[in-house]
C-alpha atoms as a PDB file:
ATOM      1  CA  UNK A   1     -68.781  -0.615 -55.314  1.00  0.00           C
ATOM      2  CA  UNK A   2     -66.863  -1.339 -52.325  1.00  0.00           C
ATOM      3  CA  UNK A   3     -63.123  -2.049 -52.779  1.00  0.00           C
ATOM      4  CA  UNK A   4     -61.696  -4.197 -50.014  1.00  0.00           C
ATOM      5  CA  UNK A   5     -57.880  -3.636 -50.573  1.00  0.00           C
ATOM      6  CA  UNK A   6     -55.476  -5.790 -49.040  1.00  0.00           C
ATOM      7  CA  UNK A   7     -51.693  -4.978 -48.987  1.00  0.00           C
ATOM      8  CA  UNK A   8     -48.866  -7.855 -49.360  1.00  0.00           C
ATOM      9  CA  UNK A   9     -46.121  -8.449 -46.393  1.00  0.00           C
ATOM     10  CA  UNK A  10     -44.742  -5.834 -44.797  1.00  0.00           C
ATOM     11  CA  UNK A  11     -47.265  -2.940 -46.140  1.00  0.00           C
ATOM     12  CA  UNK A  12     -50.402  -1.684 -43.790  1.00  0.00           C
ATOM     13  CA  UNK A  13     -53.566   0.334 -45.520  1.00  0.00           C
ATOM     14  CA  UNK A  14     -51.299   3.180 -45.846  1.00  0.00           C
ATOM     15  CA  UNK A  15     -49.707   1.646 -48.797  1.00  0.00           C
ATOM     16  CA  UNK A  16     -52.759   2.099 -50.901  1.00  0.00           C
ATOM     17  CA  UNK A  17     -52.861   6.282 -50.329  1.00  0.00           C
ATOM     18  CA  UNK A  18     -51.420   6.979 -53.856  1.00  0.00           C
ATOM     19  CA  UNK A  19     -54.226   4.672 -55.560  1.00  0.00           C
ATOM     20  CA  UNK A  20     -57.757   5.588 -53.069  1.00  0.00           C
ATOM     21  CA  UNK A  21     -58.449   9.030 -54.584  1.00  0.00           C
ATOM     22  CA  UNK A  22     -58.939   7.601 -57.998  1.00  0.00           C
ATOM     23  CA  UNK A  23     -60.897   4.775 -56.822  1.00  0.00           C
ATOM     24  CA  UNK A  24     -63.250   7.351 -55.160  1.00  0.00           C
ATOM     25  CA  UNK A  25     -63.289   9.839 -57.747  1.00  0.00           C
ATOM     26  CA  UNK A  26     -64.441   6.792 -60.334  1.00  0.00           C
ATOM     27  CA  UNK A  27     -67.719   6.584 -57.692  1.00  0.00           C
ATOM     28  CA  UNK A  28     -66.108   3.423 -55.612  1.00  0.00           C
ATOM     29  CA  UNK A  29     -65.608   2.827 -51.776  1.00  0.00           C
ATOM     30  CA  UNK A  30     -62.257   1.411 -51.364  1.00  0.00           C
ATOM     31  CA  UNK A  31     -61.303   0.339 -47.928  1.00  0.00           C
ATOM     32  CA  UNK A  32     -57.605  -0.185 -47.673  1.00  0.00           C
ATOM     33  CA  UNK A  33     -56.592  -2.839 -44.208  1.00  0.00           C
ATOM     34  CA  UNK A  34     -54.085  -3.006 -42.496  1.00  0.00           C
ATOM     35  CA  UNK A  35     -54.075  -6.659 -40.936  1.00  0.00           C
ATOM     36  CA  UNK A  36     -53.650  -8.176 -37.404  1.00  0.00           C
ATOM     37  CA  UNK A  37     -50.210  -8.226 -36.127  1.00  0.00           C
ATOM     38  CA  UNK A  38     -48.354  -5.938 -38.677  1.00  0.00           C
ATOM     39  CA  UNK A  39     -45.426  -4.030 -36.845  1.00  0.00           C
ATOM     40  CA  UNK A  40     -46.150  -5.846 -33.968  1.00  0.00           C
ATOM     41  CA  UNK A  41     -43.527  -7.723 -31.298  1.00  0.00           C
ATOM     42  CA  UNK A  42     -43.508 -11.380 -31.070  1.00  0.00           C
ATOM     43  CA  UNK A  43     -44.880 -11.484 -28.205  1.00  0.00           C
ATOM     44  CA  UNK A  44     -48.430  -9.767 -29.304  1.00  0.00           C
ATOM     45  CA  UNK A  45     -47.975 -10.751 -33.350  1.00  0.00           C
ATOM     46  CA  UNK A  46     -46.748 -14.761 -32.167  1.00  0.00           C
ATOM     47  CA  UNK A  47     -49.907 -16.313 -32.654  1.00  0.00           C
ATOM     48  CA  UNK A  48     -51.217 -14.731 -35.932  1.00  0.00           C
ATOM     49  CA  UNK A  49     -51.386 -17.054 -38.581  1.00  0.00           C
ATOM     50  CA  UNK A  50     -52.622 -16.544 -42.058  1.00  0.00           C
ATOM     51  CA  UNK A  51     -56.485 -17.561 -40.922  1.00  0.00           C
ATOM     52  CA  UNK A  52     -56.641 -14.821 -38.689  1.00  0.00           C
ATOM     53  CA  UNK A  53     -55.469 -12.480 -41.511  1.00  0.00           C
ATOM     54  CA  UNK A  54     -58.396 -13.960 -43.481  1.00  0.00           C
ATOM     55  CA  UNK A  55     -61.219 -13.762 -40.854  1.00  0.00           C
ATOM     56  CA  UNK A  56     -60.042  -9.979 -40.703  1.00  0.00           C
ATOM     57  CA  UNK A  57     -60.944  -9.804 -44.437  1.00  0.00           C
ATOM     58  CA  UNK A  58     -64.097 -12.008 -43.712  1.00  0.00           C
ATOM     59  CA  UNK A  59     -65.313  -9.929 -41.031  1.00  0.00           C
ATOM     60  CA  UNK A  60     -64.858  -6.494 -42.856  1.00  0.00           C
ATOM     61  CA  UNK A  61     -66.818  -8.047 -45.946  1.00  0.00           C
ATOM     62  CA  UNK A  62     -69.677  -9.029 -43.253  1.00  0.00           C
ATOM     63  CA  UNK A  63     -69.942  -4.945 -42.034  1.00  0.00           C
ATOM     64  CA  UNK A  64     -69.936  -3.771 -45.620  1.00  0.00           C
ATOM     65  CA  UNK A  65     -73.423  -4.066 -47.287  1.00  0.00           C
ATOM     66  CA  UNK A  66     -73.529  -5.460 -50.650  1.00  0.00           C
ATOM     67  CA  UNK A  67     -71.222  -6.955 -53.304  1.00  0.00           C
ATOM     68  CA  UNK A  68     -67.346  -6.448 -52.522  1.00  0.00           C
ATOM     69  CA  UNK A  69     -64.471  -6.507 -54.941  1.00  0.00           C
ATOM     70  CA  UNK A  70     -61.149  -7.714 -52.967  1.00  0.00           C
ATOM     71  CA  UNK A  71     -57.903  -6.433 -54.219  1.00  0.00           C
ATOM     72  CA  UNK A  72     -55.227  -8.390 -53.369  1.00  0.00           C
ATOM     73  CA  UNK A  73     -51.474  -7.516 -53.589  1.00  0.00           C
ATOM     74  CA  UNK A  74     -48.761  -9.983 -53.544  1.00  0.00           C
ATOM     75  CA  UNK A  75     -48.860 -12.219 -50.568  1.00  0.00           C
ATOM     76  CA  UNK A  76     -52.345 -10.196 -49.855  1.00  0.00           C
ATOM     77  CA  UNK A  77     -53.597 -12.089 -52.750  1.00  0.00           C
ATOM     78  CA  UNK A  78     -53.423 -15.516 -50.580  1.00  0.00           C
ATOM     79  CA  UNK A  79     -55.468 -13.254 -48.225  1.00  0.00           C
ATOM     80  CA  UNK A  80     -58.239 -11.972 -50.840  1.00  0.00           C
ATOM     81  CA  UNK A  81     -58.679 -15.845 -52.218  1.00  0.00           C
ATOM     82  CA  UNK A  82     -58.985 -17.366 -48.747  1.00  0.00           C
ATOM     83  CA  UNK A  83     -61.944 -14.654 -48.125  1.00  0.00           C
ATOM     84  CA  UNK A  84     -63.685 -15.115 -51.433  1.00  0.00           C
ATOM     85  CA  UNK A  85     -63.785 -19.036 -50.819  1.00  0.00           C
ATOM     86  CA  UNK A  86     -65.363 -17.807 -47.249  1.00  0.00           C
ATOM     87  CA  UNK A  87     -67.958 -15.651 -48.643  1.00  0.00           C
ATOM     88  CA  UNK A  88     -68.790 -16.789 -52.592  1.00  0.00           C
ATOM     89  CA  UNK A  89     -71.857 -14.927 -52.720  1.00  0.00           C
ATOM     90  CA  UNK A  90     -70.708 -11.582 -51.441  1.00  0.00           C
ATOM     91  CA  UNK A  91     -67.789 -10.950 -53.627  1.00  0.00           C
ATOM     92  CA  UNK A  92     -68.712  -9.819 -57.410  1.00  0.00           C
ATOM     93  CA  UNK A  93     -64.129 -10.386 -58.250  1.00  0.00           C
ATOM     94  CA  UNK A  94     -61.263 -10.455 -56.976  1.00  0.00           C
ATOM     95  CA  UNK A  95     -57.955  -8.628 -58.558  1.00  0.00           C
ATOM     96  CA  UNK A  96     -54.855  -9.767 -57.815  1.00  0.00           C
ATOM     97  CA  UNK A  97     -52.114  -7.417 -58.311  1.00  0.00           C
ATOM     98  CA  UNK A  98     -49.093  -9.022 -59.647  1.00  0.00           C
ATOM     99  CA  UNK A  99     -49.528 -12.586 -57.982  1.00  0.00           C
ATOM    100  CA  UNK A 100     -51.704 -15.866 -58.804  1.00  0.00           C
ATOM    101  CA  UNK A 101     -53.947 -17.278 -56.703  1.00  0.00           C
ATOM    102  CA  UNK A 102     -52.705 -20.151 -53.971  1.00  0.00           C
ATOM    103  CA  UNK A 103     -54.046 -24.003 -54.241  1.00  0.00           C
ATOM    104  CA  UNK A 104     -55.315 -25.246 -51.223  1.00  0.00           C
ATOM    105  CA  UNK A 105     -53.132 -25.541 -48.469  1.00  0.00           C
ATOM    106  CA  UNK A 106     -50.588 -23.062 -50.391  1.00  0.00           C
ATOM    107  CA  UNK A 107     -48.376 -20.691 -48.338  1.00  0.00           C
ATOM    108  CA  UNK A 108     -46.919 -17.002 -49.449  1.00  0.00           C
ATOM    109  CA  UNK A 109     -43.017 -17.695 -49.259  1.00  0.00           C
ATOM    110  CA  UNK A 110     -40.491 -18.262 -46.986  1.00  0.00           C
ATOM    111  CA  UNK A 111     -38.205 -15.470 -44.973  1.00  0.00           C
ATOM    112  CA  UNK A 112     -36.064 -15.302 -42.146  1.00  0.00           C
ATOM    113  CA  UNK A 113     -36.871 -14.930 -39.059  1.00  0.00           C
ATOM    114  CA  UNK A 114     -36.022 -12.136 -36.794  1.00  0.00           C
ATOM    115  CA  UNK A 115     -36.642 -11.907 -33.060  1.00  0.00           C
ATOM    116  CA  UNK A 116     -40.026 -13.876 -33.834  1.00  0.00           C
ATOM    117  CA  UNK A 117     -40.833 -11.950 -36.472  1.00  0.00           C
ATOM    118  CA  UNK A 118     -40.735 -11.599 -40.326  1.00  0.00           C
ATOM    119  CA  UNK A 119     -39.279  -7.787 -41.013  1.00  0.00           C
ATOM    120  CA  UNK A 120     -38.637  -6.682 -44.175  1.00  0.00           C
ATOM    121  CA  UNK A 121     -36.019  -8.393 -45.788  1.00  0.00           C
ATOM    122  CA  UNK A 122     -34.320  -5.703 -48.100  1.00  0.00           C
ATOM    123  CA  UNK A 123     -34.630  -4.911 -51.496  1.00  0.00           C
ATOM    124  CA  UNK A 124     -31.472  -7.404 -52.547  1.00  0.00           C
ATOM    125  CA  UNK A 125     -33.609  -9.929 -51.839  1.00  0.00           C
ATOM    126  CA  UNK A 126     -36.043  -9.404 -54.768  1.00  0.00           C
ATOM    127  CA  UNK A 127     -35.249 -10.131 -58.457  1.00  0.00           C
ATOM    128  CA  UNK A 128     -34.551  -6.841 -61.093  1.00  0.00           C
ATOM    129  CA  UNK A 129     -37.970  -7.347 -62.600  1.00  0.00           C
ATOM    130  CA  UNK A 130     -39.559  -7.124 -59.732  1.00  0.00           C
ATOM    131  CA  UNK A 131     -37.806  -3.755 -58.341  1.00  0.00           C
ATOM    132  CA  UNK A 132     -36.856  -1.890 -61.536  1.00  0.00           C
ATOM    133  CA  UNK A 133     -39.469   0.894 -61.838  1.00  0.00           C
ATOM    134  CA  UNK A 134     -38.670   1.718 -58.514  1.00  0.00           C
ATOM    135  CA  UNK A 135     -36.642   4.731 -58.028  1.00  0.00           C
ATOM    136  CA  UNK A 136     -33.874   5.067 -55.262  1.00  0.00           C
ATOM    137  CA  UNK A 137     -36.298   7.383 -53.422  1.00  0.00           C
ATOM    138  CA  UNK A 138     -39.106   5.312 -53.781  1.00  0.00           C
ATOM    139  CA  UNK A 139     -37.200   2.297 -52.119  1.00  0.00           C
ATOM    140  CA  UNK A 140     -35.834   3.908 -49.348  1.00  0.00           C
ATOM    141  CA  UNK A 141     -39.448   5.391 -48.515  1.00  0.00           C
ATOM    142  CA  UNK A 142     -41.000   2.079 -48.507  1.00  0.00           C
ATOM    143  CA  UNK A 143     -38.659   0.555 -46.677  1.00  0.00           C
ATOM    144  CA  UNK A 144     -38.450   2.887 -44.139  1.00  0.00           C
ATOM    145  CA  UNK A 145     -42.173   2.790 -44.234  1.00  0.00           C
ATOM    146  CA  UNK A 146     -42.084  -1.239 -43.933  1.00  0.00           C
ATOM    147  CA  UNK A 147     -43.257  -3.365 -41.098  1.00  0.00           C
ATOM    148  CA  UNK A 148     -42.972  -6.525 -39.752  1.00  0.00           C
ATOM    149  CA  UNK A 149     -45.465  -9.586 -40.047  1.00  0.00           C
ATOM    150  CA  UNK A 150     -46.402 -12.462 -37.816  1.00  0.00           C
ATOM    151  CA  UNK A 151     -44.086 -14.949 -38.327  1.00  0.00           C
ATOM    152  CA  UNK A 152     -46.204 -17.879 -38.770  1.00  0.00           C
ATOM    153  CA  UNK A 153     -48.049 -15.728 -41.669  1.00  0.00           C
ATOM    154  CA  UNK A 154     -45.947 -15.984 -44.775  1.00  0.00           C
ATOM    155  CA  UNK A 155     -45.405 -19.689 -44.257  1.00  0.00           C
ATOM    156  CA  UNK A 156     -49.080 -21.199 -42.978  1.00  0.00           C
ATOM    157  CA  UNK A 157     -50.878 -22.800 -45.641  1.00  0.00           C
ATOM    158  CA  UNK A 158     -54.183 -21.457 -46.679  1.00  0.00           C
ATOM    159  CA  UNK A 159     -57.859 -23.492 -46.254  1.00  0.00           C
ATOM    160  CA  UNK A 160     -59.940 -23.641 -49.177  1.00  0.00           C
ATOM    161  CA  UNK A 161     -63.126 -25.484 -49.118  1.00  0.00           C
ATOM    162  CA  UNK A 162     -66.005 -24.102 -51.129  1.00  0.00           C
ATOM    163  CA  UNK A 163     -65.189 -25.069 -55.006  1.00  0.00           C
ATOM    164  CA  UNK A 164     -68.156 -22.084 -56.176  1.00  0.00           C
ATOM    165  CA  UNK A 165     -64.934 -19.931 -55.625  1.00  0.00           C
ATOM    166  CA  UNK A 166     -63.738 -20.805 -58.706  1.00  0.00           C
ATOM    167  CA  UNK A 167     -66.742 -19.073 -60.604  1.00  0.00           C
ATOM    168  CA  UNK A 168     -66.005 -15.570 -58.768  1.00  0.00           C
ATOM    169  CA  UNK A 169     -64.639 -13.283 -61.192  1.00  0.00           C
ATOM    170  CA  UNK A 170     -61.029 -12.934 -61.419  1.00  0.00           C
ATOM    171  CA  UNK A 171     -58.676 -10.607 -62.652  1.00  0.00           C
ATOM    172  CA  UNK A 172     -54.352 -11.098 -62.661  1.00  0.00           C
ATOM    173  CA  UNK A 173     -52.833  -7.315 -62.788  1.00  0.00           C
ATOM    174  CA  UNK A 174     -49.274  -8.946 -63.648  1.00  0.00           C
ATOM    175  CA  UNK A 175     -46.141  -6.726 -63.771  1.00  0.00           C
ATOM    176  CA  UNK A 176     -43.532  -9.449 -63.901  1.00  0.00           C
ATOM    177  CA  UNK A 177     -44.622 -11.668 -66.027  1.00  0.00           C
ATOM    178  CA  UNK A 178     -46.368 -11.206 -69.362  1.00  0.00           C
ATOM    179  CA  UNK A 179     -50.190 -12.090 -70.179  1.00  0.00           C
ATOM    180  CA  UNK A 180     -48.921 -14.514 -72.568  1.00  0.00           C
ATOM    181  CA  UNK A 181     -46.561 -16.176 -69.985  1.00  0.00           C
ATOM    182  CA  UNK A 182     -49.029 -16.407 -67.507  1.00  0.00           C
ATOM    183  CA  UNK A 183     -51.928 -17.980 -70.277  1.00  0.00           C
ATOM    184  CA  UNK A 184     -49.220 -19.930 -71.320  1.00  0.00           C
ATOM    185  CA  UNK A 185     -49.838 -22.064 -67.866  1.00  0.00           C
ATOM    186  CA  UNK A 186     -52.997 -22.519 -68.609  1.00  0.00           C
ATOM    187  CA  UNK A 187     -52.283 -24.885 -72.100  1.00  0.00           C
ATOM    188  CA  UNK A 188     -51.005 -27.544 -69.607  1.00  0.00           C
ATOM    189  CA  UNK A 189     -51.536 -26.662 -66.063  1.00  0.00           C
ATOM    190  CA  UNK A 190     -48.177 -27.439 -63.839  1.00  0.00           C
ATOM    191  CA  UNK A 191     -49.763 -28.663 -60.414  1.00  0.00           C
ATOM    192  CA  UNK A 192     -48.919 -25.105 -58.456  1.00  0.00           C
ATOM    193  CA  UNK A 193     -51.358 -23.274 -61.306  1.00  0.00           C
ATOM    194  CA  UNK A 194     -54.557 -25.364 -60.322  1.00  0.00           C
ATOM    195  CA  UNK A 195     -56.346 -22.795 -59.160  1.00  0.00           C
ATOM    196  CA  UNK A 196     -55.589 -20.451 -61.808  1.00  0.00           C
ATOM    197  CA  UNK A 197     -56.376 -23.286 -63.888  1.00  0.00           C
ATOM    198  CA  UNK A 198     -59.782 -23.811 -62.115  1.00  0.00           C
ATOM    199  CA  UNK A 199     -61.262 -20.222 -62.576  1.00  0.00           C
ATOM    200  CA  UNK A 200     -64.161 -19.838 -64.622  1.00  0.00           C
ATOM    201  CA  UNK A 201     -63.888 -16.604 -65.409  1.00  0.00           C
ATOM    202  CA  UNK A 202     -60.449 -15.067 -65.649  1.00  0.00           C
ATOM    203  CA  UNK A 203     -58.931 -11.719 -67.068  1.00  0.00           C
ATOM    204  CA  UNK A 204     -54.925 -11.603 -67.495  1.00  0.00           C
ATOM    205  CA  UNK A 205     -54.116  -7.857 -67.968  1.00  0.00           C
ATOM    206  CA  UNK A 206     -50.037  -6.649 -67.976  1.00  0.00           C
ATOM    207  CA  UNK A 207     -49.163  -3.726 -65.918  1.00  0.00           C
ATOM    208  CA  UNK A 208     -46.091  -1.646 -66.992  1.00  0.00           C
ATOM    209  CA  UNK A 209     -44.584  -1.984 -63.669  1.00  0.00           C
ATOM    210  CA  UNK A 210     -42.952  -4.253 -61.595  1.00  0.00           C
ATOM    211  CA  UNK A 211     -44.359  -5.962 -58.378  1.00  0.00           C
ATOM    212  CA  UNK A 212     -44.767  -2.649 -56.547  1.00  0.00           C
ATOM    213  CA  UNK A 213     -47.193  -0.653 -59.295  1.00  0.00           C
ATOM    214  CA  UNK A 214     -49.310   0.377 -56.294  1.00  0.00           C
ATOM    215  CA  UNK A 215     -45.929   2.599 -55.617  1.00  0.00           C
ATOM    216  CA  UNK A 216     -44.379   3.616 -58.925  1.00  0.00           C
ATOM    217  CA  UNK A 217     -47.538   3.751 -61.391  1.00  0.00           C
ATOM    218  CA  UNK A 218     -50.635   4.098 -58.715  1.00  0.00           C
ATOM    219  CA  UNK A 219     -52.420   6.190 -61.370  1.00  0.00           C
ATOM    220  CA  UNK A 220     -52.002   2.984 -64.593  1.00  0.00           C
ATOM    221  CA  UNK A 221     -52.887   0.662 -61.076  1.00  0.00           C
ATOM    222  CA  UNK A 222     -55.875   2.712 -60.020  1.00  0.00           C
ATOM    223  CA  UNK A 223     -56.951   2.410 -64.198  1.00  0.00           C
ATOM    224  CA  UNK A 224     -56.998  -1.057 -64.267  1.00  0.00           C
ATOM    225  CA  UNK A 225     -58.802  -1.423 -61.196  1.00  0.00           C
ATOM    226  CA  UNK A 226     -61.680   0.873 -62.089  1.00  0.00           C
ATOM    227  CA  UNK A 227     -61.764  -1.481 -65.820  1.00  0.00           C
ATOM    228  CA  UNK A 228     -61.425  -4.716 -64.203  1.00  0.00           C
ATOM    229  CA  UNK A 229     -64.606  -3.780 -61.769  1.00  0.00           C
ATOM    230  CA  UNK A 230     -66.541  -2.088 -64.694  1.00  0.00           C
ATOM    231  CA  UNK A 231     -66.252  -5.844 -66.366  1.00  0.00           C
ATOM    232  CA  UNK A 232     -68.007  -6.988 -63.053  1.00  0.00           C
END
């Protein structure tokens, strides 16, 4: 199967190396991306908006013969949704990794600004559950490691148009929030869980991690990846 992996903000293809071997040694084709305009100035990354980050995803689904799985991490997640609306009949699921999937129009999150563009904001900016598998070491790797996005990315709000997106197979890998926290929503949808709400057929599986597993437990991530497509 191929495995169209798509990192959150700040995080290029590399950031999947720790979970790829698996992938391939379970007999899958992962394809990690890096998208248009990471670690790029302003003055090349200033027109990149969240579309173009999705067309990337589009196009790459369009080389690739047969059905696709996307992977989505974090903000990527906006990314993987916005291609499976694109192409319903090409992609068998899509797995997002410790995020829920955007309502149309939906954007990623807000951060400052910097020279006209979005760097990496530091690790005080994110909640204890979120950073409290990672190690010391770990955190100043990935920083070090982290890139800027287009500014326009983590704010533009995301086009959805085809509703037979909400019968592609999805799967939540959630490491900050419990499965019953996150079916919990579903019992009376608030208005930001409508597309969660909308999906036909939905797995909610809890990770041991928190919003980084593709860092601090790639081998549990890698796991639940190889289930969730053996369910496809």
């Amino acid at each position: 199967m191929h495995i169209i992996l798509i990192p959150g903000l700040w995080l290029d293809a590399s950031s999947w190396d720790d979970v790829v071997p698996a992938l391939r040694d379970a007999g899958h084709d992962p394809h990690p991306v890096t998208l248009p305009g990471v670690g790029e100035p302003a003055d090349t990354s200033g027109e990149v908006g969240i579309a173009d980050w999705v067309d990337a995803v589009v196009e790459m689904i369009d080389r690739l013969e047969g059905a696709v799985v996307l992977v989505g991490h974090s903000g990527g997640g906006n990314v993987a949704w916005g291609a499976a609306d694109r192409r319903v009949d090409r992609v068998s699921r899509v797995i997002l990794v410790d995020t829920l999937p955007p309502n149309p129009g939906g954007m990623i999150w807000e951060f400052p600004v910097v020279d006209g563009v979005v760097p990496f904001p530091g690790w005080d900016t994110f909640e204890n559950p979120e950073i409290r598998d990672l190690s010391e070491a770990v955190r100043a790797e990935v920083a070090q490691r982290a890139l800027s996005v287009p500014s326009r990315v983590p704010t533009d709000a995301i086009t959805l148009a085809d509703e037979r997106r909400h019968r592609v197979p999805m799967t939540i890998l959630m490491g900050t929030a419990s499965a019953d926290e996150i079916s919990g929503l579903l019992e009376e949808p608030p208005a930001w869980a409508a597309e969660l709400a909308a999906s036909q057929h939905l797995s909610i599986v809890e990770i041991d991690s928190g919003h980084w597993p593709q860092f601090s437990v790639p081998d549990e991530l890698a796991k639940h990846l190889v289930a969730a497509i053996r369910e496809t």
